[in-house]
Protein backbone atom coordinates (compact mmCIF):
# COMPACT_ATOMS: atom_id res chain seq x y z
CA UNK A 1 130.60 116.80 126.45
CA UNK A 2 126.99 117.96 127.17
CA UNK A 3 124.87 120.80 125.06
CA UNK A 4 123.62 122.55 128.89
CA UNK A 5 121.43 124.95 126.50
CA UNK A 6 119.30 122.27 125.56
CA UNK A 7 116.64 119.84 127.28
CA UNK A 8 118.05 117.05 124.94
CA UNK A 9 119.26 114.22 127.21
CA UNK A 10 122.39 112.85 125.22
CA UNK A 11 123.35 109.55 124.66
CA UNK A 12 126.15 107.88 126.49
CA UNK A 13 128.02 106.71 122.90
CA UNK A 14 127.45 110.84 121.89
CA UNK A 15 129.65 111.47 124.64
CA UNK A 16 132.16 108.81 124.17
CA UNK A 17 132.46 110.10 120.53
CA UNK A 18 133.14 113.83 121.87
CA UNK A 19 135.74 112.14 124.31
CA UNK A 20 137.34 110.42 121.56
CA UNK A 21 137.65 113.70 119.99
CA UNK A 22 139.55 115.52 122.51
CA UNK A 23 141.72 112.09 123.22
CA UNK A 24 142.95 112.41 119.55
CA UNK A 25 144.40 115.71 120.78
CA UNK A 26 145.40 115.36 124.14
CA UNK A 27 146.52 112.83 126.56
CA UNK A 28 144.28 110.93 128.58
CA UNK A 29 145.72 111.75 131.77
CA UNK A 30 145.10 115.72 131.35
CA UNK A 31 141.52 115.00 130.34
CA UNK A 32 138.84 115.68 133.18
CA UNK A 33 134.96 115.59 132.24
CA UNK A 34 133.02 118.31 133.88
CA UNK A 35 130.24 120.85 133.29
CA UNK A 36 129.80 124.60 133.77
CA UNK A 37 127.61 126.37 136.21
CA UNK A 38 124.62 125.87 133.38
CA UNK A 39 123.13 122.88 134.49
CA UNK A 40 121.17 124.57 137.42
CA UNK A 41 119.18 126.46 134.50
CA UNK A 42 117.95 122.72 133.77
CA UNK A 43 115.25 120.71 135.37
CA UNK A 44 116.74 118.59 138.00
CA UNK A 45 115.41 115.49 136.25
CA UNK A 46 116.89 116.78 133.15
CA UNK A 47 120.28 117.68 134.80
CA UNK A 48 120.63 114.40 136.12
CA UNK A 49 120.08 112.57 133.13
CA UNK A 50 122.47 114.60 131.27
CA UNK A 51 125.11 113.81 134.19
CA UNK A 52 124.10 110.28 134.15
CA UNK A 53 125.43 110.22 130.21
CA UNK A 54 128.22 111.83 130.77
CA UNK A 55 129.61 109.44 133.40
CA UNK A 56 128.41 106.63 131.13
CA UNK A 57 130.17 107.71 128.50
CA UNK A 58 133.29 108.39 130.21
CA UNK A 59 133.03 104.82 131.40
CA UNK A 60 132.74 103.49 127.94
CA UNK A 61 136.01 105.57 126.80
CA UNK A 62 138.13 104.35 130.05
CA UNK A 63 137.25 100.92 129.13
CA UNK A 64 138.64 101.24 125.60
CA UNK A 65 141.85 102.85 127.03
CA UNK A 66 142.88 99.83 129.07
């Protein structure tokens, strides 16, 4: 859901999209977000904000699933 190679902070909708993607695949209920070990190469400010999109754009797809 997140590039961890790169210092570009994503956008909550570019998650959502990448959600969506894996949704039209697989069931909600056997989808978990998550990242690897890589963002503790990041700068903590960047790591957050790439956390912070992630969890925003998870909230934007559980809102369209209800």
């Amino acid at each position: 859901m997140i590039d961890v190679r790169t210092l570009e902070i994503e956008h909550p909708e570019q998650v959502a999209d990448r959600v969506r993607k894996v949704l039209a695949h697989i069931e909600p209920e056997r989808v978990t977000l998550t990242t690897d070990c890589g963002l503790k190469q990041l700068p903590r400010v960047v790591a957050i904000q790439k956390m912070r999109a992630m969890v925003e754009g998870a909230a934007i797809v559980r809102r369209e699933l209800r």
